[in-house]
N, C-alpha and C. Protein backbone atom coordinates (compact mmCIF):
# COMPACT_ATOMS: atom_id res chain seq x y z
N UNK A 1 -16.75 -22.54 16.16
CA UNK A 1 -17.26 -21.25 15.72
C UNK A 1 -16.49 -20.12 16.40
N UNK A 2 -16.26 -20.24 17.84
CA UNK A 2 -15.34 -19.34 18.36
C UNK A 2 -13.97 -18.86 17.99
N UNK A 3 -13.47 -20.11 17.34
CA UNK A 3 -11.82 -20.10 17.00
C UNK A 3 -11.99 -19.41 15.65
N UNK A 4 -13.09 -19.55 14.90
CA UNK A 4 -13.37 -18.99 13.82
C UNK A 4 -13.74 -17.35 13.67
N UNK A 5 -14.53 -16.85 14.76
CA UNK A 5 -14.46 -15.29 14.33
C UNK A 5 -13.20 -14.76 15.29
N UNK A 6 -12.72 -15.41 16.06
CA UNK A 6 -11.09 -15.13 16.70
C UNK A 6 -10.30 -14.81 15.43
N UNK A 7 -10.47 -15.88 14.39
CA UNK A 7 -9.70 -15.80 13.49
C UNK A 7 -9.63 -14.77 12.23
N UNK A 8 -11.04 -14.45 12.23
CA UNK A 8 -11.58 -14.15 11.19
C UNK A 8 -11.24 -12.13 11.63
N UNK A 9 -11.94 -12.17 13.52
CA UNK A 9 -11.49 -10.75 14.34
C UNK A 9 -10.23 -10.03 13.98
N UNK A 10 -9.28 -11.06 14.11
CA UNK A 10 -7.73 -11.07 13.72
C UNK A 10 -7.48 -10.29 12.55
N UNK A 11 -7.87 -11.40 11.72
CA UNK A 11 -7.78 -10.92 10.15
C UNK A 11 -8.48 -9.49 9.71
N UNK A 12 -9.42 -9.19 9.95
CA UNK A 12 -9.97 -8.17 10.21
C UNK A 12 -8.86 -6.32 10.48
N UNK A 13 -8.53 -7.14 11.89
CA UNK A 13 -7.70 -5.95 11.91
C UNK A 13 -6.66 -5.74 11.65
N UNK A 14 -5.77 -6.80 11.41
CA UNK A 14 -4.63 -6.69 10.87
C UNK A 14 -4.67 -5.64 9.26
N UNK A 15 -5.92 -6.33 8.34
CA UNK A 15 -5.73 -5.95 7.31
C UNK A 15 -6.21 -4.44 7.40
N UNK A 16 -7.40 -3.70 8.33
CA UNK A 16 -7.72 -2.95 8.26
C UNK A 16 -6.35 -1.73 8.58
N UNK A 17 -6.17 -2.31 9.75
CA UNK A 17 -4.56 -1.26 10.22
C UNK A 17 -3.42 -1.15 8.81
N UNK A 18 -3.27 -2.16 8.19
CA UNK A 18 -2.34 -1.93 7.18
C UNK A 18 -2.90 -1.47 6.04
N UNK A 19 -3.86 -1.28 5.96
CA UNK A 19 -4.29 -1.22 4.59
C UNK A 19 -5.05 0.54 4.46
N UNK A 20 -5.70 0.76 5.31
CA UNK A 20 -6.54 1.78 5.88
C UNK A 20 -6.11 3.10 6.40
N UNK A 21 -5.74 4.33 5.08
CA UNK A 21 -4.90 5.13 5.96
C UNK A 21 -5.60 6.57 6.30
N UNK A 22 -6.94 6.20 5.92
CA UNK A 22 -7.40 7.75 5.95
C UNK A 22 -9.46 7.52 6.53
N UNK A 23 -9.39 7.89 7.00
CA UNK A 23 -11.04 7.43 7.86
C UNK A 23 -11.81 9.14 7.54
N UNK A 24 -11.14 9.73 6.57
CA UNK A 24 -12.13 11.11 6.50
C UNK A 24 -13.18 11.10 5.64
N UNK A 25 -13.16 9.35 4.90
CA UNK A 25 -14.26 9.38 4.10
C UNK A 25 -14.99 7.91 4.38
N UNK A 26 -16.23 8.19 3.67
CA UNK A 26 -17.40 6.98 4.28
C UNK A 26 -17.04 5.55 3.19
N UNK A 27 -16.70 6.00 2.50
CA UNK A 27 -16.15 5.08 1.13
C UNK A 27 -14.78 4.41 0.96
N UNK A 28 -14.13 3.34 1.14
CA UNK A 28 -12.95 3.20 0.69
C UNK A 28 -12.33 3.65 -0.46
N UNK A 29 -10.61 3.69 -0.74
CA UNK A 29 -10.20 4.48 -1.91
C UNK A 29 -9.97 3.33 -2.65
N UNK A 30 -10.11 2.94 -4.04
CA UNK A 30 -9.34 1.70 -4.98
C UNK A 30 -8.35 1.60 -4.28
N UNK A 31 -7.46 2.03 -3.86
CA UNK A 31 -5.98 1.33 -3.30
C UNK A 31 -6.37 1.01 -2.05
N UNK A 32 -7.25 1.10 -1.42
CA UNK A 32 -7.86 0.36 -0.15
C UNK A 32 -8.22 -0.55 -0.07
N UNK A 33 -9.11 -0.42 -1.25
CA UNK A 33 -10.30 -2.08 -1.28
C UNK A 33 -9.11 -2.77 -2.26
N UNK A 34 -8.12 -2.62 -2.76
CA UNK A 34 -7.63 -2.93 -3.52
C UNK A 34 -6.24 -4.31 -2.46
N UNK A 35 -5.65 -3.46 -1.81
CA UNK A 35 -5.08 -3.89 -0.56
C UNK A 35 -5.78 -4.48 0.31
N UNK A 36 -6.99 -4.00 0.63
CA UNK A 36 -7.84 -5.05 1.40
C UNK A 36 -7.83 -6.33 1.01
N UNK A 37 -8.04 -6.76 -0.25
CA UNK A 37 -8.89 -7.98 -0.73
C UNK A 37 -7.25 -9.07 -0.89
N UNK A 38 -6.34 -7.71 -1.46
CA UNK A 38 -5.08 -9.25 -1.34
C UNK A 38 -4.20 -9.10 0.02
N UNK A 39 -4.99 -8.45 1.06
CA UNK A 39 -4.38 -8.74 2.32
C UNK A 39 -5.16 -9.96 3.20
N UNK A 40 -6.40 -9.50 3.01
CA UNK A 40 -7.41 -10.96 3.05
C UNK A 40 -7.24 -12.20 2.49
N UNK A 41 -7.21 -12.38 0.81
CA UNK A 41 -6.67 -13.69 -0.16
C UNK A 41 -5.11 -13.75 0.73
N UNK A 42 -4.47 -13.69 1.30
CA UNK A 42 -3.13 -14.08 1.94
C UNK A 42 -3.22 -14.66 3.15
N UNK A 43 -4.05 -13.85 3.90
CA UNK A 43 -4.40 -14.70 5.09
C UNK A 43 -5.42 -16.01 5.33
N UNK A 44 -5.95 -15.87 4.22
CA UNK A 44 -6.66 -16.79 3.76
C UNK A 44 -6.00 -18.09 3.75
N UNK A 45 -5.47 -17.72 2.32
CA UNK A 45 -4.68 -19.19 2.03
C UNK A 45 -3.39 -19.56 2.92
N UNK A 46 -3.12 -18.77 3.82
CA UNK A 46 -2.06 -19.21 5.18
C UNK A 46 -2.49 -19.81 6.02
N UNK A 47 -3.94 -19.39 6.03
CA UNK A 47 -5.23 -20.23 7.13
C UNK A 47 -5.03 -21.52 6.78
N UNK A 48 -5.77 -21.65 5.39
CA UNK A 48 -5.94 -22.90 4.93
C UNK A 48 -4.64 -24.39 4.40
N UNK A 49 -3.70 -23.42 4.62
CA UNK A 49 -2.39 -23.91 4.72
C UNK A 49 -2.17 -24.57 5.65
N UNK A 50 -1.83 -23.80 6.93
CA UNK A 50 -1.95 -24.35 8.30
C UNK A 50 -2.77 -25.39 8.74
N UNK A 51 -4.32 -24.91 8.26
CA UNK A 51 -5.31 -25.98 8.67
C UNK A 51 -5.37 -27.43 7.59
N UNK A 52 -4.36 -27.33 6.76
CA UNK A 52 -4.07 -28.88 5.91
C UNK A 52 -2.66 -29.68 6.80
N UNK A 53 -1.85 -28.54 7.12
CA UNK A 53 -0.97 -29.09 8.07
C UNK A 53 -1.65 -29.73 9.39
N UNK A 54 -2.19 -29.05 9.83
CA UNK A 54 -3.02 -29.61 11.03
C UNK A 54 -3.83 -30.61 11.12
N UNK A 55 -4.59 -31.19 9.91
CA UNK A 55 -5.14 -32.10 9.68
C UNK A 55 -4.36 -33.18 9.28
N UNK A 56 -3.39 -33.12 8.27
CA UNK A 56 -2.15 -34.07 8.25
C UNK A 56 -1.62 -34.38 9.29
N UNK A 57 -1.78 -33.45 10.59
CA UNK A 57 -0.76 -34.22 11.70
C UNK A 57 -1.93 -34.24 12.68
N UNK A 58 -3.01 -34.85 13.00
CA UNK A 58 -3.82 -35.24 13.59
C UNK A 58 -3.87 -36.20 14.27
N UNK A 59 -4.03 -37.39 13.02
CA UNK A 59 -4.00 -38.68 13.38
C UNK A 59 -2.70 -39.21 13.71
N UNK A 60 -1.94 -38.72 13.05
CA UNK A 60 -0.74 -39.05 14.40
C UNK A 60 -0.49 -38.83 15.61
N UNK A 61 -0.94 -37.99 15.90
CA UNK A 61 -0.68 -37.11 17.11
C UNK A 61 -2.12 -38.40 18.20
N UNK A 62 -3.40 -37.82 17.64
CA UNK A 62 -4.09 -38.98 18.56
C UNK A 62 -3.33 -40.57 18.84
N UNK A 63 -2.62 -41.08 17.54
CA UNK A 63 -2.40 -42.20 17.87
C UNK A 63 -1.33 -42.28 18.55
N UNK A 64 -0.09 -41.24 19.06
CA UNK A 64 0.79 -41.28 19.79
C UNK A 64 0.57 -41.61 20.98
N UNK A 65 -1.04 -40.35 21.38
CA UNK A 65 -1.28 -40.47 22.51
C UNK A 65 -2.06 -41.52 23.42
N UNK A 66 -2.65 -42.09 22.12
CA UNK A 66 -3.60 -43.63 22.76
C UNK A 66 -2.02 -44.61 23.13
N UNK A 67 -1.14 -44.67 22.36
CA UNK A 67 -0.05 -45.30 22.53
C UNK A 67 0.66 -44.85 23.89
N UNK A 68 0.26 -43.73 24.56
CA UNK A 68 1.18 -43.54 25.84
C UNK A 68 0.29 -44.01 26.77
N UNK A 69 -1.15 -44.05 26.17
CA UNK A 69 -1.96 -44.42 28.06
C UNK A 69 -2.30 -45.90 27.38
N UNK A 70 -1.69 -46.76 26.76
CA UNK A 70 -1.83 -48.21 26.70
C UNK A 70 -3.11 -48.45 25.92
N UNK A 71 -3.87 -47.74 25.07
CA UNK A 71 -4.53 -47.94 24.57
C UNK A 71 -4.78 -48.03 23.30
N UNK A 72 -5.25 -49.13 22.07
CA UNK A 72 -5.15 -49.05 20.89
C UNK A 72 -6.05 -47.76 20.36
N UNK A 73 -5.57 -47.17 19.13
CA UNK A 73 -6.38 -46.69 18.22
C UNK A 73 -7.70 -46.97 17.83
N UNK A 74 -8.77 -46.46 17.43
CA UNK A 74 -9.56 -46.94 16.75
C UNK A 74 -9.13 -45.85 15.50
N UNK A 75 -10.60 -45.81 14.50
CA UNK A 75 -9.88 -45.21 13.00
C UNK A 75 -10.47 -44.03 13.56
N UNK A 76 -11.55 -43.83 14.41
CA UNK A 76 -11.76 -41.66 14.73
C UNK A 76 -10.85 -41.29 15.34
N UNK A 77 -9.37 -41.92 16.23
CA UNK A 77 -8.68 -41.55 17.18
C UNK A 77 -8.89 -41.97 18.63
N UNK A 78 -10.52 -42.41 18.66
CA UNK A 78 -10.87 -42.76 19.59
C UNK A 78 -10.29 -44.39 20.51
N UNK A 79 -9.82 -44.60 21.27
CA UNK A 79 -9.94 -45.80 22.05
C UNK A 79 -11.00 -46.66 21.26
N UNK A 80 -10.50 -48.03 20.62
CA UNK A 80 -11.08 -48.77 20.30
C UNK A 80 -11.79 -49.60 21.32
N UNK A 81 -13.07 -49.67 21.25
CA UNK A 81 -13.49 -50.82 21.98
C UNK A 81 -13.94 -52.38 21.59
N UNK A 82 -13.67 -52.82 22.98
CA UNK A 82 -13.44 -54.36 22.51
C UNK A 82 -14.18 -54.95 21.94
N UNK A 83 -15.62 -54.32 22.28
CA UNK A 83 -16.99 -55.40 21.96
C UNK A 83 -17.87 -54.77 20.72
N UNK A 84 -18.12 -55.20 19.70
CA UNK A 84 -18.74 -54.36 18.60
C UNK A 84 -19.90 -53.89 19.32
N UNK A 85 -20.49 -53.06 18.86
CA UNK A 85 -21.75 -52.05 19.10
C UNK A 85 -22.96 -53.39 18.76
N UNK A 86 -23.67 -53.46 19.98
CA UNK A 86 -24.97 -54.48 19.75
C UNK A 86 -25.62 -53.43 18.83
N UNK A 87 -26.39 -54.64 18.05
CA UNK A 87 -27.57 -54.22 17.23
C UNK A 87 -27.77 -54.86 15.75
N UNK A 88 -28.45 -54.15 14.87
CA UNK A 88 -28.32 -55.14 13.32
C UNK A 88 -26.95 -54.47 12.29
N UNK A 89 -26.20 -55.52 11.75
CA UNK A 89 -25.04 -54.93 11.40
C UNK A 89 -25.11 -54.08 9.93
């Protein structure tokens, strides 16, 4: 949630500073809200860009690292353990 209004804070002002050139009125102008919304839809889908890249390189990345401290994979990334989980299967 934190990394999220960081992100979201960001976006925020970036678009407001570029987009926003006159504060003498209580209302935005059409070429404001207009610039707003495809300065937002851009950062958006750069977000969600990134965050498909990032998810694509995940599980590699965990399994590199179980591979440097001698430990197998399991399928969450987690250290597999040896003994199945007691209980009813």
């Amino acid at each position: 949630l934190r990394d999220f209004l960081l992100v979201y804070n960001r976006m925020t002002e970036l678009c407001f500073r570029h987009c926003v050139c006159n504060l003498n009125y209580r209302l935005l102008t059409g070429r404001e809200e207009s610039c707003l919304d495809s300065c937002a839809a851009r950062l958006v889908r750069a977000n969600h860009r990134l965050m498909g890249a990032y998810v694509g390189l995940v599980p590699a990345l965990l399994q590199r690292r179980a591979a440097e401290h001698g430990a197998p994979a399991g399928p969450s990334g987690l250290p597999a353990s040896p003994d199945p989980a007691p209980g009813p299967a």
